[in-house]
PDB file of N, CA and C in Angstrom:
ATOM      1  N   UNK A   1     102.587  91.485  81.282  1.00  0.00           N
ATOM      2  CA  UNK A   1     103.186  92.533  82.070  1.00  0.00           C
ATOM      3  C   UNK A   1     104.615  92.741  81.613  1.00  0.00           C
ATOM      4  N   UNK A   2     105.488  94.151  81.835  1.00  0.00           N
ATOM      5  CA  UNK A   2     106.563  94.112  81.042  1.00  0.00           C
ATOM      6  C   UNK A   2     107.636  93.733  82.493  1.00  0.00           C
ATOM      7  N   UNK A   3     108.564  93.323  81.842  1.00  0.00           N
ATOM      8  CA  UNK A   3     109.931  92.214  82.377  1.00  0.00           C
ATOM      9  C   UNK A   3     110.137  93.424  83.286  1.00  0.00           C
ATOM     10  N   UNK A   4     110.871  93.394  84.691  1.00  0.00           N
ATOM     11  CA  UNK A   4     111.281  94.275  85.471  1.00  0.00           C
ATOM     12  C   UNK A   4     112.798  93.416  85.902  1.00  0.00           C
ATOM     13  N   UNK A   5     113.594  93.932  85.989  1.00  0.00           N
ATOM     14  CA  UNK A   5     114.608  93.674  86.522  1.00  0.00           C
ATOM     15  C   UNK A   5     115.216  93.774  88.013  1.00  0.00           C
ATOM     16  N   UNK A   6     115.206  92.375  88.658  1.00  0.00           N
ATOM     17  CA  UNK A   6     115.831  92.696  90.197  1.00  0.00           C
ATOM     18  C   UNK A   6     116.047  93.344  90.430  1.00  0.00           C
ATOM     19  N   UNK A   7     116.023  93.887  91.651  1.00  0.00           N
ATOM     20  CA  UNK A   7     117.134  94.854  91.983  1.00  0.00           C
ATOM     21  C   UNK A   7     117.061  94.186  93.504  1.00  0.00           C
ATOM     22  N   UNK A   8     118.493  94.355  94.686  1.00  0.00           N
ATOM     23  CA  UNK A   8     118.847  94.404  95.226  1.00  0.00           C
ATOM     24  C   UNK A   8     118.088  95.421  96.547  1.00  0.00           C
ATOM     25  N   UNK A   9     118.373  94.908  97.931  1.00  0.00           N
ATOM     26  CA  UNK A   9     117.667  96.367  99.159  1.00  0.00           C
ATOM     27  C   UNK A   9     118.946  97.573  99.018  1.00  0.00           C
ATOM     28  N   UNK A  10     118.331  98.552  98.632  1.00  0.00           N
ATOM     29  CA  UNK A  10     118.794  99.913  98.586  1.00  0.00           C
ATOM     30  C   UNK A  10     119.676  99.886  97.195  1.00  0.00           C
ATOM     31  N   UNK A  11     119.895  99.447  96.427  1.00  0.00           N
ATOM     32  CA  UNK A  11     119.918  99.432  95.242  1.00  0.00           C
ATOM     33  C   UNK A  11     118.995 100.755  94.663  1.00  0.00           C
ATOM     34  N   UNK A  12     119.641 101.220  93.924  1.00  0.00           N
ATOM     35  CA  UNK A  12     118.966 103.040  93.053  1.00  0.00           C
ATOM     36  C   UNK A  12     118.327 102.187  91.889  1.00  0.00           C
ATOM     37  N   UNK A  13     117.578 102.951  91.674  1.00  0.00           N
ATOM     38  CA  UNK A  13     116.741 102.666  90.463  1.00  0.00           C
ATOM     39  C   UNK A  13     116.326 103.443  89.537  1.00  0.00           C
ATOM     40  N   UNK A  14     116.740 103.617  88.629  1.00  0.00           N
ATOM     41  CA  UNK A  14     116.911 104.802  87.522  1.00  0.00           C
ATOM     42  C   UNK A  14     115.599 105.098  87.186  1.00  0.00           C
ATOM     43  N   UNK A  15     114.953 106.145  86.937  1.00  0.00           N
ATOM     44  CA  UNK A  15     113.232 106.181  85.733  1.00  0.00           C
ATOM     45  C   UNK A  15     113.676 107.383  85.140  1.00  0.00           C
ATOM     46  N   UNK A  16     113.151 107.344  83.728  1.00  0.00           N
ATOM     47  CA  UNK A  16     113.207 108.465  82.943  1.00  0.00           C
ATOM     48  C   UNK A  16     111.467 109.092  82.754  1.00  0.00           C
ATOM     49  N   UNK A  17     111.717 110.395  82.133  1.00  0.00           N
ATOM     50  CA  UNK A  17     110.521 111.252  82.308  1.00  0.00           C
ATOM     51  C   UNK A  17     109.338 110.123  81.152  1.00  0.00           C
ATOM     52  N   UNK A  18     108.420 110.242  81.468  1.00  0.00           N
ATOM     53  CA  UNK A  18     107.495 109.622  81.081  1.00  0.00           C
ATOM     54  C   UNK A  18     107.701 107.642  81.589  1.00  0.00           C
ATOM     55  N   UNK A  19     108.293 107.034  82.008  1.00  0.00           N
ATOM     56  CA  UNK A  19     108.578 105.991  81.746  1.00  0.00           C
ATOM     57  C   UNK A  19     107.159 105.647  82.700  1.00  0.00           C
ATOM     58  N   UNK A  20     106.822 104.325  81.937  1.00  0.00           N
ATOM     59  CA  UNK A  20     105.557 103.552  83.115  1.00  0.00           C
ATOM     60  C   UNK A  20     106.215 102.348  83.614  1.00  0.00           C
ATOM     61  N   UNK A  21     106.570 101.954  84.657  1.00  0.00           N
ATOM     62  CA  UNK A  21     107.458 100.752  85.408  1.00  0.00           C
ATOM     63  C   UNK A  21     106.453 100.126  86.263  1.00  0.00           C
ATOM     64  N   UNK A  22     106.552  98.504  85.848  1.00  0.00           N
ATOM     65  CA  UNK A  22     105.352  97.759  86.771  1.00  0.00           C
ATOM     66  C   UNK A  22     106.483  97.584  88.263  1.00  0.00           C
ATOM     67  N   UNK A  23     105.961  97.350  89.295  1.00  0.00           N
ATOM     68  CA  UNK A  23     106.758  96.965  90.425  1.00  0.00           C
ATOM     69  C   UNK A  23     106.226  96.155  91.317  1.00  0.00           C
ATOM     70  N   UNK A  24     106.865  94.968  91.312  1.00  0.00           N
ATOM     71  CA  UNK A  24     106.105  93.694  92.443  1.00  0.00           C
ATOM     72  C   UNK A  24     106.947  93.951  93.417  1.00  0.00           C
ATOM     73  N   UNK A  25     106.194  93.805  94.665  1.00  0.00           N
ATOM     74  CA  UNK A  25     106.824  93.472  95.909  1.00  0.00           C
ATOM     75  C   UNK A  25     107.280  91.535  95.946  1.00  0.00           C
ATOM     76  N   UNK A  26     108.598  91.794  96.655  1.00  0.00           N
ATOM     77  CA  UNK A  26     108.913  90.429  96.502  1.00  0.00           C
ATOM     78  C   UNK A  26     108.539  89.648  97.796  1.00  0.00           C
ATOM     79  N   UNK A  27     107.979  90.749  98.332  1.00  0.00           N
ATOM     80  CA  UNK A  27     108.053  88.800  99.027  1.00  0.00           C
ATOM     81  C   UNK A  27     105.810  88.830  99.268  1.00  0.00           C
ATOM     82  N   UNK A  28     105.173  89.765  98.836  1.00  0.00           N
ATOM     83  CA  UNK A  28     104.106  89.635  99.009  1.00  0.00           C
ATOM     84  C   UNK A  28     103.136  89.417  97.887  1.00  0.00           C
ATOM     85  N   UNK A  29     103.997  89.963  96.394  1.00  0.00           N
ATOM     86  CA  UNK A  29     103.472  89.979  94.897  1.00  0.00           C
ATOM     87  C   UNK A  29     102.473  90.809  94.692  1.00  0.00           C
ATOM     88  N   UNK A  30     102.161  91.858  95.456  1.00  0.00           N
ATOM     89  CA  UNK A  30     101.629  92.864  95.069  1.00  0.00           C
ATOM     90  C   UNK A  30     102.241  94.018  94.154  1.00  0.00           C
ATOM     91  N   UNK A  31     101.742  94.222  93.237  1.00  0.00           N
ATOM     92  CA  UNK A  31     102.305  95.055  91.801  1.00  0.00           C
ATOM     93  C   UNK A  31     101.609  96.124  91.570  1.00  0.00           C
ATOM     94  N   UNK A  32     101.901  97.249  91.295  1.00  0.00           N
ATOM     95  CA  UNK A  32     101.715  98.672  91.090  1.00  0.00           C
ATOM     96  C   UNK A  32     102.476  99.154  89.806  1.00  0.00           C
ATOM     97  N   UNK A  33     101.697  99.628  89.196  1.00  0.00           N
ATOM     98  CA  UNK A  33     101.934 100.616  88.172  1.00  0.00           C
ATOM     99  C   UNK A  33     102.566 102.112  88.436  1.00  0.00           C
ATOM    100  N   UNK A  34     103.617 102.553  88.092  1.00  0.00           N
ATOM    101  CA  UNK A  34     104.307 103.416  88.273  1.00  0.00           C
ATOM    102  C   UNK A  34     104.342 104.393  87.337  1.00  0.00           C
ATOM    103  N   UNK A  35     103.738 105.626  87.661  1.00  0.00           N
ATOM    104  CA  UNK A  35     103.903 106.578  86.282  1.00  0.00           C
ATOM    105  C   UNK A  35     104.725 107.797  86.227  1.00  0.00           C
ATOM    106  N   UNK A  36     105.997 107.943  85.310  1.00  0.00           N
ATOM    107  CA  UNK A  36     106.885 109.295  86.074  1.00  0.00           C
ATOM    108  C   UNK A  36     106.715 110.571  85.080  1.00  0.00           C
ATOM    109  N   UNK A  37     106.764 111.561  86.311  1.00  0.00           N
ATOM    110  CA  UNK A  37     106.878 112.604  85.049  1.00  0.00           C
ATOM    111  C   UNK A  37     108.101 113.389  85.684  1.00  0.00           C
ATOM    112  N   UNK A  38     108.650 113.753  84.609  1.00  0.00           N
ATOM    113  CA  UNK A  38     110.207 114.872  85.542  1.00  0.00           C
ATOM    114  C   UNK A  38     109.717 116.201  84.526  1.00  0.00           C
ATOM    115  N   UNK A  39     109.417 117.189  86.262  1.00  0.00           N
ATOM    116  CA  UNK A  39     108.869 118.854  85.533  1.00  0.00           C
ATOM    117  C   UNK A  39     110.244 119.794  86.057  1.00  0.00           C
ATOM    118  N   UNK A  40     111.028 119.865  85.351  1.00  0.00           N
ATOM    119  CA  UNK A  40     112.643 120.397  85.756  1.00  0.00           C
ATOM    120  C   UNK A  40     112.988 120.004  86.886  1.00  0.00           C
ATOM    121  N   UNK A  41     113.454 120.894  88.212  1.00  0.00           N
ATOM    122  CA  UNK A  41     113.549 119.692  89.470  1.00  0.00           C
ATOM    123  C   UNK A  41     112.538 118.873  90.293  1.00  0.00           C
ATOM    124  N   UNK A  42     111.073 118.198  89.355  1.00  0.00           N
ATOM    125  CA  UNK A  42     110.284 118.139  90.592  1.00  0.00           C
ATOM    126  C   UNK A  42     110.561 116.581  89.595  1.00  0.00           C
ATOM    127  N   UNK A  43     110.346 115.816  90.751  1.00  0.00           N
ATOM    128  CA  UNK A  43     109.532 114.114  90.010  1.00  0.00           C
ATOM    129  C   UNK A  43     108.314 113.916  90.516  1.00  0.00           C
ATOM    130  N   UNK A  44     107.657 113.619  89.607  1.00  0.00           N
ATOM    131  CA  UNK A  44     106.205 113.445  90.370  1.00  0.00           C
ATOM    132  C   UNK A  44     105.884 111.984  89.930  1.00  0.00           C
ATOM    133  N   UNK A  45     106.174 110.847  90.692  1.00  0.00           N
ATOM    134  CA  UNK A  45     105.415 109.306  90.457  1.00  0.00           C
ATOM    135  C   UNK A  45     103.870 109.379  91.024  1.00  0.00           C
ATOM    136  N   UNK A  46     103.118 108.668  89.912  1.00  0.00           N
ATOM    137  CA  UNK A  46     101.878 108.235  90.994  1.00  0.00           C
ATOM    138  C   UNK A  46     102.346 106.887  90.919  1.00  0.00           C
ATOM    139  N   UNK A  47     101.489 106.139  91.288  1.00  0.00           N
ATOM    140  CA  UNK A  47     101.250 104.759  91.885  1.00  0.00           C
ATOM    141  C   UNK A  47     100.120 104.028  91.325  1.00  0.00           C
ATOM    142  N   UNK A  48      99.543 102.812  90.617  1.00  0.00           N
ATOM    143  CA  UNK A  48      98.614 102.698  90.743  1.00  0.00           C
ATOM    144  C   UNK A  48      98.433 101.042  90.864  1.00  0.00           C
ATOM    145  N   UNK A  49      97.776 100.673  91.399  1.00  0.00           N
ATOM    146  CA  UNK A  49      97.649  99.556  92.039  1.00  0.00           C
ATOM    147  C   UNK A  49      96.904  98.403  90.564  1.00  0.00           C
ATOM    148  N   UNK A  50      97.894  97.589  90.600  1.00  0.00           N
ATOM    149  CA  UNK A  50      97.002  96.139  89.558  1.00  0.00           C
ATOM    150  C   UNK A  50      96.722  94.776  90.587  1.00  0.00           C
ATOM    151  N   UNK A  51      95.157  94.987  90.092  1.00  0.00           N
ATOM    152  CA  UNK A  51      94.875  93.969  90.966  1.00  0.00           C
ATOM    153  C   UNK A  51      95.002  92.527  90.727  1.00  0.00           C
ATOM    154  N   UNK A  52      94.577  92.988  89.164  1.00  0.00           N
ATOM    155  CA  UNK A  52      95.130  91.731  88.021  1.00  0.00           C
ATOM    156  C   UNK A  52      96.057  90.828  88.542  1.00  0.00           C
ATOM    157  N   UNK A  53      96.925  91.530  88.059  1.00  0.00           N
ATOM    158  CA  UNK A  53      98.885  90.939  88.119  1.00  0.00           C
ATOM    159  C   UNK A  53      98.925  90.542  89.089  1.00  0.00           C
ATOM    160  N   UNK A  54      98.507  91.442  90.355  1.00  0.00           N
ATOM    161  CA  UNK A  54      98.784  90.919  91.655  1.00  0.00           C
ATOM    162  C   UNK A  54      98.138  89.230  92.248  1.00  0.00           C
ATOM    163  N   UNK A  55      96.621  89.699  91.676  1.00  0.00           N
ATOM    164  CA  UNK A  55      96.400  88.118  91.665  1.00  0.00           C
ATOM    165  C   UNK A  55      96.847  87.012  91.423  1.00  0.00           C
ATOM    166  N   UNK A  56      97.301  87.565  89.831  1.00  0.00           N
ATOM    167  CA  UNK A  56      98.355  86.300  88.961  1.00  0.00           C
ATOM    168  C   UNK A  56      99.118  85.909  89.631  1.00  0.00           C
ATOM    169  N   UNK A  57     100.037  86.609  90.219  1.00  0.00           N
ATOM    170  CA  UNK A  57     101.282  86.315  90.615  1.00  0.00           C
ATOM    171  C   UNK A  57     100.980  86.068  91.960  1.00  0.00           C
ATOM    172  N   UNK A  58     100.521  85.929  92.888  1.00  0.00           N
ATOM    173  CA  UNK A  58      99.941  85.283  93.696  1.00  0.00           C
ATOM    174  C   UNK A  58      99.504  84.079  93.514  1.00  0.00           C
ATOM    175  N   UNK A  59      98.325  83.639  92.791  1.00  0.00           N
ATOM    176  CA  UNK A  59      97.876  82.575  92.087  1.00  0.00           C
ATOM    177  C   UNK A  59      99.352  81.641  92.006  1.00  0.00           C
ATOM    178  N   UNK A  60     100.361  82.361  91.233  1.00  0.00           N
ATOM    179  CA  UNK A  60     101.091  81.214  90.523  1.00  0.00           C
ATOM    180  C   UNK A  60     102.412  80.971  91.848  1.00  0.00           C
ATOM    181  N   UNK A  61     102.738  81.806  92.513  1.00  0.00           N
ATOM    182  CA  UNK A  61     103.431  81.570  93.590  1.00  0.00           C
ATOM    183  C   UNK A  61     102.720  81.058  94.740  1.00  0.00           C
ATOM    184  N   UNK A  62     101.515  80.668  94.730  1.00  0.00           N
ATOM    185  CA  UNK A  62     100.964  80.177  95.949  1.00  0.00           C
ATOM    186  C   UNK A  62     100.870  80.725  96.757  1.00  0.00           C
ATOM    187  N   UNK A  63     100.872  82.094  96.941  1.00  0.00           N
ATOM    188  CA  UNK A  63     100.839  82.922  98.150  1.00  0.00           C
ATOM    189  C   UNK A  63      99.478  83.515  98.627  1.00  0.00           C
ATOM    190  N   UNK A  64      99.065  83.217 100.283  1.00  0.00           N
ATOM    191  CA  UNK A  64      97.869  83.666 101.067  1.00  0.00           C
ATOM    192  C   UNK A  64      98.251  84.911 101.364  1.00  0.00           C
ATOM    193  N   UNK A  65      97.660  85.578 101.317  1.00  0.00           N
ATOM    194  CA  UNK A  65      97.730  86.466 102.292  1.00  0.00           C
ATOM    195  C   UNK A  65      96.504  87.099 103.374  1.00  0.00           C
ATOM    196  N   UNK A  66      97.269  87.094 104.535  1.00  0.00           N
ATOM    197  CA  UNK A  66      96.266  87.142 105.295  1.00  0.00           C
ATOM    198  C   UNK A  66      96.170  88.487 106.237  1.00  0.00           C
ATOM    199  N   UNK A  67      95.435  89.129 106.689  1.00  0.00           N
ATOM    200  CA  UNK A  67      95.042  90.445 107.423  1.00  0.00           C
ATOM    201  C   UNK A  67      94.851  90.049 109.128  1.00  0.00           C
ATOM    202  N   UNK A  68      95.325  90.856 109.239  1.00  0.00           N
ATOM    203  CA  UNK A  68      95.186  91.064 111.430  1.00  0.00           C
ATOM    204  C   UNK A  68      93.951  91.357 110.963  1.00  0.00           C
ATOM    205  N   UNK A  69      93.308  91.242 111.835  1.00  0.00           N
ATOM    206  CA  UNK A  69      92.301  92.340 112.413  1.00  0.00           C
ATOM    207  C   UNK A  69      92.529  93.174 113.563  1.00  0.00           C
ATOM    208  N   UNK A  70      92.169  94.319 113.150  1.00  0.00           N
ATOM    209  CA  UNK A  70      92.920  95.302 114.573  1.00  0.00           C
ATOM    210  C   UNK A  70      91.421  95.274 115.293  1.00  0.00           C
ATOM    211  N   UNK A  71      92.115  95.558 117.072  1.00  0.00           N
ATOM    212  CA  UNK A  71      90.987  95.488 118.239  1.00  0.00           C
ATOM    213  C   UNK A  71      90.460  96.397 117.982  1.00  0.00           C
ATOM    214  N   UNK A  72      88.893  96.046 118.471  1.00  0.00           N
ATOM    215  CA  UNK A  72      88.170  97.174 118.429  1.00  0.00           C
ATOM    216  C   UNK A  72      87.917  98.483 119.809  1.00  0.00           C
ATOM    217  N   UNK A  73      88.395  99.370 119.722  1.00  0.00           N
ATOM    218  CA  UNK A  73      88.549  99.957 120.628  1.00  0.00           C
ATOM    219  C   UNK A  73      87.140 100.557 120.668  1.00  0.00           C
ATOM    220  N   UNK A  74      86.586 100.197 122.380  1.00  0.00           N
ATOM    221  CA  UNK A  74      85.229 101.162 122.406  1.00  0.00           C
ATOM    222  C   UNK A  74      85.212 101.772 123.878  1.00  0.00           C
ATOM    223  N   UNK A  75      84.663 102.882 123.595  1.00  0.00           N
ATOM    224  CA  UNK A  75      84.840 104.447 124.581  1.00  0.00           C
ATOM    225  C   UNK A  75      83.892 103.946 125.217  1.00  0.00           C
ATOM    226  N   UNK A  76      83.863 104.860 126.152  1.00  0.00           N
ATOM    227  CA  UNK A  76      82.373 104.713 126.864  1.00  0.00           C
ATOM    228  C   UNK A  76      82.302 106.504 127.540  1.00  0.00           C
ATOM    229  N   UNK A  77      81.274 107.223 127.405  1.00  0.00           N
ATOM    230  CA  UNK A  77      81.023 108.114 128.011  1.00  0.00           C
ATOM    231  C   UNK A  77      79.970 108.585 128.845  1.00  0.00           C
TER     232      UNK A  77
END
């Protein structure tokens, strides 16, 4: 995966047109693929999710992660 550099909360983060930027969340290690395009004033990022990496880096930080389960709400009519 390519090297990403810290950054700081609310810290700016520069991307140039075409650039692909991996991005881990720090404190959960979930990583997304970032794809930019700049069409004069518009930016358009998608997003795309690695499940890979995310594993890895999970795997190697030891991190669970775990899900609520939300209540089940049931009607009655």
């Amino acid at each position: 995966m390519a090297t990403q550099r810290p950054t700081q909360a609310g810290e700016p983060i520069i991307y140039h047109d075409k650039d692909i930027i991996p991005l881990e969340c720090c404190d959960c290690g979930l990583v997304h693929w970032i794809m930019v395009d700049i069409n004069g004033k518009e930016v358009i990022l998608r997003f795309f999710r690695d499940d890979y990496q995310t594993d890895k880096i999970r795997k190697k930080a030891k991190l669970i992660i775990y899900r609520k389960r939300s209540k089940s709400v049931t009607t009655t009519t």
